[in-house]
Protein backbone atom coordinates (compact mmCIF):
# COMPACT_ATOMS: atom_id res chain seq x y z
CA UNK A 1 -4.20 74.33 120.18
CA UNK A 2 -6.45 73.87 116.74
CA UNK A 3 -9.46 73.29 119.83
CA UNK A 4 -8.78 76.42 121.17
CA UNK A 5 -9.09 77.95 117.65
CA UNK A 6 -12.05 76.17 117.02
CA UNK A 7 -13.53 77.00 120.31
CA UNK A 8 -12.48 81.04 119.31
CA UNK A 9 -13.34 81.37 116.16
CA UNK A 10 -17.04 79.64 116.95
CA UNK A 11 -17.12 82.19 119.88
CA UNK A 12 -16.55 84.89 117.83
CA UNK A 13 -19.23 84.01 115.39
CA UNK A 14 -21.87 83.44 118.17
CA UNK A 15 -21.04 86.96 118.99
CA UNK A 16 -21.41 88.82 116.04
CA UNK A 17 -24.75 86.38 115.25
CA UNK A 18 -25.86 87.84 119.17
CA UNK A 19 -25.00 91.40 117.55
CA UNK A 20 -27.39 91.10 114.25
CA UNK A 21 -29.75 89.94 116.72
CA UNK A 22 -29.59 92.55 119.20
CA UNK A 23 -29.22 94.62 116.30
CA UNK A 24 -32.75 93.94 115.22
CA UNK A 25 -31.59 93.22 111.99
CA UNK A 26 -35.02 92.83 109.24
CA UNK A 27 -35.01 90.10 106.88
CA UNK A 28 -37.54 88.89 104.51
CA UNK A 29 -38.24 85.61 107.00
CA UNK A 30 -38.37 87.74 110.02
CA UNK A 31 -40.68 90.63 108.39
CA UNK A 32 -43.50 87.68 107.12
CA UNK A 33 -43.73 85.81 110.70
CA UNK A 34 -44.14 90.12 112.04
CA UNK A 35 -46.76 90.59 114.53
CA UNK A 36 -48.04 93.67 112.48
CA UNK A 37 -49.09 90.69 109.59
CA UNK A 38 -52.84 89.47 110.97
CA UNK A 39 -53.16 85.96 111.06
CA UNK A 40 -55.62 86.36 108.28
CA UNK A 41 -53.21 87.71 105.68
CA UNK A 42 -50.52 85.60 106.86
CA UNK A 43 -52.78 82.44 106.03
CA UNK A 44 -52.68 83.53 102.53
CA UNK A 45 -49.10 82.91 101.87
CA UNK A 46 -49.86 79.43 101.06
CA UNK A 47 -51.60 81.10 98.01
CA UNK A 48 -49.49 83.87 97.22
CA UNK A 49 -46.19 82.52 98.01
CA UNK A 50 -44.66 86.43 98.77
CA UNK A 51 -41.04 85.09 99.76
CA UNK A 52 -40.17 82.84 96.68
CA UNK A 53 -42.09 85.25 94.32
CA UNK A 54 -40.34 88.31 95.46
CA UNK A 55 -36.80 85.98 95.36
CA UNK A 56 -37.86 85.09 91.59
CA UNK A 57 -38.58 88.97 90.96
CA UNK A 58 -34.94 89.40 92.34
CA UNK A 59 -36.12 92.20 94.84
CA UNK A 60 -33.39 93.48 97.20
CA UNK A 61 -33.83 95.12 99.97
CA UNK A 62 -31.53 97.80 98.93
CA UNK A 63 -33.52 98.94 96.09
CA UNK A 64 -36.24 101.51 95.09
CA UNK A 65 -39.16 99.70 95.04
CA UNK A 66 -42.62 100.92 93.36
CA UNK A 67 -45.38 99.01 93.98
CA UNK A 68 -48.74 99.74 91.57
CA UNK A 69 -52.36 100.15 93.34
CA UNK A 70 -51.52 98.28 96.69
CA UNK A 71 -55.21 97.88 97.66
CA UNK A 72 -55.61 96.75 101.17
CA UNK A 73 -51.76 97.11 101.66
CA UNK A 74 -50.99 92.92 101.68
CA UNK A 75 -47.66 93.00 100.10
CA UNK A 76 -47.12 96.51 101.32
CA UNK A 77 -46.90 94.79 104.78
CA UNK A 78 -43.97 92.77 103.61
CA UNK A 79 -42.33 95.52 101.26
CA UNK A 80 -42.40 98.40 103.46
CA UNK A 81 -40.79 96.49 106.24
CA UNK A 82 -38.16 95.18 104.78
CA UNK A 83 -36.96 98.38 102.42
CA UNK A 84 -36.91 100.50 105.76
CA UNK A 85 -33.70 101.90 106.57
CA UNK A 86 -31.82 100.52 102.91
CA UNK A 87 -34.23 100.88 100.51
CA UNK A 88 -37.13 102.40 100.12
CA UNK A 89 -41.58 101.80 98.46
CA UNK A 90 -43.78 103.91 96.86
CA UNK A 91 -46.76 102.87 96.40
CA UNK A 92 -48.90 104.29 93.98
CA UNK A 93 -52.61 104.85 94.11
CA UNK A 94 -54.91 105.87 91.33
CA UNK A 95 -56.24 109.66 91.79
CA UNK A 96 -60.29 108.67 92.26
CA UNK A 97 -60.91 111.73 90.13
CA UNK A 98 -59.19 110.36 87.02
CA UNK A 99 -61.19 106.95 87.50
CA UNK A 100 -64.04 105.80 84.42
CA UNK A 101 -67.36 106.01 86.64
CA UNK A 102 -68.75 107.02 89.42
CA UNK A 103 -68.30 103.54 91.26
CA UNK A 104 -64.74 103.21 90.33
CA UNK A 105 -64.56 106.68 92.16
CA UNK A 106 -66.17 106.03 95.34
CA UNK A 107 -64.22 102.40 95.73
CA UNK A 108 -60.84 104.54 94.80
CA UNK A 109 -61.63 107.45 97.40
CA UNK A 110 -62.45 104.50 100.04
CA UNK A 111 -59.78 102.24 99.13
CA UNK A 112 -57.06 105.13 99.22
CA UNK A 113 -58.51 106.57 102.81
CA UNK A 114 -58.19 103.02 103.88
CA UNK A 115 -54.53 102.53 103.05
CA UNK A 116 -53.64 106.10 104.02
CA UNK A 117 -55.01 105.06 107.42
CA UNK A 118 -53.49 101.54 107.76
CA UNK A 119 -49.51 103.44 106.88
CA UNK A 120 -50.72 106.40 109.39
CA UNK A 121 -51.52 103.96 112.32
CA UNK A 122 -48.36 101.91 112.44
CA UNK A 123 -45.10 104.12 111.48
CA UNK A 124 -42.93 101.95 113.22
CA UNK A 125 -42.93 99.75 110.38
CA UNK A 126 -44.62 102.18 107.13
CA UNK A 127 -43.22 105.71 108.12
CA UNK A 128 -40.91 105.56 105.37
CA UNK A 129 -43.18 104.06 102.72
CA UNK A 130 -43.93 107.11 100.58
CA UNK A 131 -47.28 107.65 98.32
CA UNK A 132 -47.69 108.76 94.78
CA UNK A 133 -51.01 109.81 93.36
CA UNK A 134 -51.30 108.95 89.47
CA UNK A 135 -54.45 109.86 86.86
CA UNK A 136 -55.53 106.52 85.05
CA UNK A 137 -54.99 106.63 81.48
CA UNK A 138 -52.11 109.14 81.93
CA UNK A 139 -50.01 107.70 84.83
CA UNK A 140 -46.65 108.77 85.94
CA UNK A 141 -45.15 107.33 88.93
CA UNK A 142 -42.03 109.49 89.64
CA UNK A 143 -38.41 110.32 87.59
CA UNK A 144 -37.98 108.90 84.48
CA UNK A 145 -35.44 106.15 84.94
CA UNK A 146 -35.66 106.53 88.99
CA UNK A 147 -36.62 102.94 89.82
CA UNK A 148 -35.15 99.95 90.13
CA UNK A 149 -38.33 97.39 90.53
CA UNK A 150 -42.04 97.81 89.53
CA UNK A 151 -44.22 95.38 91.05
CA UNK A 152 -47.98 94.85 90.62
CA UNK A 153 -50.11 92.27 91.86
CA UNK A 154 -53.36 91.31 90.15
CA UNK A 155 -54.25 94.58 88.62
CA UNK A 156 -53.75 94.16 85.16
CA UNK A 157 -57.74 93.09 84.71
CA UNK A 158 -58.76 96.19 86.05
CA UNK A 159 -56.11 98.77 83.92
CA UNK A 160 -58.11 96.81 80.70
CA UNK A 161 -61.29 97.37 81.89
CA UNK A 162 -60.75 100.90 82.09
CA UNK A 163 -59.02 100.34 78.75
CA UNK A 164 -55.72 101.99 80.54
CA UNK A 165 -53.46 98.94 80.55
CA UNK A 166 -50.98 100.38 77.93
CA UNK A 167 -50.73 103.76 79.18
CA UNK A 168 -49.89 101.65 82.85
CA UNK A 169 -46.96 99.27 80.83
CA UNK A 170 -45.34 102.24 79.06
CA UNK A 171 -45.33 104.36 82.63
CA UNK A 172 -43.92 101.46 84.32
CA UNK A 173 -41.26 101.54 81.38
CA UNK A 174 -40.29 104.96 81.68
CA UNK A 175 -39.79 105.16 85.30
CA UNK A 176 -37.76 102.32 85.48
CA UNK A 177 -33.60 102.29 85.33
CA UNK A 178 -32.04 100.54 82.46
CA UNK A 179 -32.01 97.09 83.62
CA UNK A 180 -34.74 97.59 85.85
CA UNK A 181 -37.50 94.70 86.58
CA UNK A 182 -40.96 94.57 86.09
CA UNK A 183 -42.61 91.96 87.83
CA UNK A 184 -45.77 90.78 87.26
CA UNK A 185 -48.39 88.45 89.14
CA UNK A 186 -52.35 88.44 87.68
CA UNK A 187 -55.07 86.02 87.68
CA UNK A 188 -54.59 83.62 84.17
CA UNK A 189 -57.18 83.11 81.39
CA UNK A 190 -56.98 80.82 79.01
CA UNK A 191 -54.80 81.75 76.27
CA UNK A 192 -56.86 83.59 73.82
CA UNK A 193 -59.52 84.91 76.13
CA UNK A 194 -60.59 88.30 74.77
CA UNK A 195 -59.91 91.22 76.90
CA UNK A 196 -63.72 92.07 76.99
CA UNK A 197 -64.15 88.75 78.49
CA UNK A 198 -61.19 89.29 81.15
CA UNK A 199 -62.82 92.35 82.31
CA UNK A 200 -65.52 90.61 83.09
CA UNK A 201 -64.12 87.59 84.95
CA UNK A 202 -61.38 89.23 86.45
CA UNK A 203 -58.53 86.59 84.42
CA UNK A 204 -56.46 87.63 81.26
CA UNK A 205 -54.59 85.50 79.07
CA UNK A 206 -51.02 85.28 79.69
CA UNK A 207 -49.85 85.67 76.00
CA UNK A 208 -52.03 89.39 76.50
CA UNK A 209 -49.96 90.81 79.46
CA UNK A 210 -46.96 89.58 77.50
CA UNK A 211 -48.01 91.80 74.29
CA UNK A 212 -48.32 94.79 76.66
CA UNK A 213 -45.25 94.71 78.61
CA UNK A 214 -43.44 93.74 75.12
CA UNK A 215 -44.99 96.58 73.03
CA UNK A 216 -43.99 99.05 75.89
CA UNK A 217 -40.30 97.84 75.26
CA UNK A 218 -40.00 95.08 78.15
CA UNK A 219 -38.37 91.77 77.35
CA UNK A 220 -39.89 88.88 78.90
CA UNK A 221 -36.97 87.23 80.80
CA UNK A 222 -38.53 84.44 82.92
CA UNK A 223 -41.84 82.84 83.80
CA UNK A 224 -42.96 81.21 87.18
CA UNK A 225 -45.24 78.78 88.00
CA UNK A 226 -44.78 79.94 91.70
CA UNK A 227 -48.34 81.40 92.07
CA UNK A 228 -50.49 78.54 89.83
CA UNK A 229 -53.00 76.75 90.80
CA UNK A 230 -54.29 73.68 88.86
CA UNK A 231 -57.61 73.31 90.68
CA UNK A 232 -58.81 76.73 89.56
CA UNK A 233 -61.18 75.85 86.45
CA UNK A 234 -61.46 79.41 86.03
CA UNK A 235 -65.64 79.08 84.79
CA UNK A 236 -66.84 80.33 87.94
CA UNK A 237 -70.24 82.18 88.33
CA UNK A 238 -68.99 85.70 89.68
CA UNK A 239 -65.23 84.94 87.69
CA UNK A 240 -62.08 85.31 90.17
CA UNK A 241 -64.18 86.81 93.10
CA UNK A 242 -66.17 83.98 92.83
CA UNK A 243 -62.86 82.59 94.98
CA UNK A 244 -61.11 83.06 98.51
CA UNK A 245 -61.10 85.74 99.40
CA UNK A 246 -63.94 87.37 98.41
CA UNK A 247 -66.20 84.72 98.28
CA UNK A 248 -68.82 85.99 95.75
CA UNK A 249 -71.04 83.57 96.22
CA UNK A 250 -70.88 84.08 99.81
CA UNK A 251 -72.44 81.21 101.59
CA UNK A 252 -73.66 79.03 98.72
CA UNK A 253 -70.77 76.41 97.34
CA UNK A 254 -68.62 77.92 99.76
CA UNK A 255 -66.77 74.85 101.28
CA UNK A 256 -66.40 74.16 96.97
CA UNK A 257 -64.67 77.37 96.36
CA UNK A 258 -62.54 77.41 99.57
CA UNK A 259 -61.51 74.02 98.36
CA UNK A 260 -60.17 75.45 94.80
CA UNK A 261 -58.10 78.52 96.72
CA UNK A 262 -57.23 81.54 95.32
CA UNK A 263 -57.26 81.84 91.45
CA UNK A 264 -54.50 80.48 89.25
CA UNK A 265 -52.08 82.89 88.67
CA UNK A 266 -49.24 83.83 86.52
CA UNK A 267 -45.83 84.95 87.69
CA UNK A 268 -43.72 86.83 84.73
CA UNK A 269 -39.97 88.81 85.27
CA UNK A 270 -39.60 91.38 82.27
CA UNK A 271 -36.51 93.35 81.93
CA UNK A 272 -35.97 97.00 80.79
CA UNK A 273 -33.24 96.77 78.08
CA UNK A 274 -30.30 99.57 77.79
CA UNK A 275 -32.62 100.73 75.21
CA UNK A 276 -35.83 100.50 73.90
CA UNK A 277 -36.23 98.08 70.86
């Protein structure tokens, strides 16, 4: 009698696991070993760990996720994938017309046409990822309070560069719920390292991206080592692109700098309070 139980009740759970399956059902482990993720971006998950950083950020994939200037679209290949059909991305791109010089223009014009294509050409998996232009130095990403995560990876360098990086914290503030999370990976200075200096190099002192998300009304509620890397000296001739995957240098030193990896990074979970202090 109890084997016949056993035997049912282990039937029955085959079946229902044979349902998710059929089902289709998207997780996080499924989405990362997706066909639509090139082998090239998939090799860099040794260096950007995207399934224990987005489990430290406590991202679910029944919230409303925005994520800050996407770029080429590497983590919107995980993001938009799994928020489909529960959740839901933004992503928001800078408006090239709002940009500091003419350069910053053309590489914004480029890089948006780029990512615009790259959602455009594969709906199965990005037609619900939605797009929100925003002018740097006056950025609004959507309804104050609309949000439940703001994520951003390695732009913080840039937003100081183009001396915008407060304007950037106290938007991602202000769109966020109470309670929401702000999660933060960037390329780590030294502590101390001037802000002039991280524009340059493309790394920013922890204790400074702290300040910002803290003087926007953030509290700092936990900090990852997830995303370091102790072989980075950070000294390098052409700073972080200097590194895979850019490869500054391009062929000179290159076995040295594909040695080091990607840049050491920090990985930091603030909180919006009930109410800013």
């Amino acid at each position: 009698m109890h084997r016949s139980l056993l035997a049912l009740a282990g039937a029955s759970l085959l079946s229902v696991t044979s349902l998710a399956a059929a089902a289709g059902e998207v997780t996080l482990d499924s989405v990362l070993a997706g066909k639509h993720r090139t082998e090239a971006n998939q090799a860099r998950d040794q260096y950007r760990h995207p399934k224990e950083t987005l489990a430290f950020f406590g991202i679910k994939p029944d919230m409303h996720v925005i994520e800050i200037t996407p770029g080429g679209g590497w983590y919107t290949e995980v993001l938009g994938p799994w928020l489909k059909g529960q959740g839901s991305l933004t992503a928001a791109v800078v408006d090239p017309a709002s940009a500091s010089s003419d350069g910053a223009k053309k590489y914004y014009t480029k890089s948006n046409g780029d990512f615009a294509a790259k959602l455009a050409a594969d709906p199965e998996h990005y037609s619900d990822v939605k797009t929100v232009s925003f002018k740097m130095g006056a950025a609004s990403f959507g309804d104050p309070g609309s949000a439940d995560a703001v994520l951003t990876f390695r732009n913080v360098h840039n937003w100081t560069a183009a001396k915008a990086d407060a304007d950037m914290f106290n938007a991602f503030f202000n769109v966020l719920k109470a309670g929401g999370v702000l999660g933060v990976v960037e390329h780590r200075a030294a502590s101390g390292t001037s802000a002039e200096a991280s524009a340059k190099s493309g790394y920013i002192a922890q204790d400074y991206v702290v300040k910002l998300a803290t003087d926007a009304g953030f509290v700092l509620e936990a900090e990852s080592e997830i995303n370091a890397n102790p072989k980075d000296t950070k000294d390098h001739p052409n700073g972080v692109w200097t590194l895979p995957p850019n490869f500054a240098m391009g062929d000179k030193d290159h076995d040295k700098y594909a040695a080091i990896g990607e840049s050491d990074r920090m990985t930091l979970r603030f909180r919006k309070p009930a109410a800013k202090q």
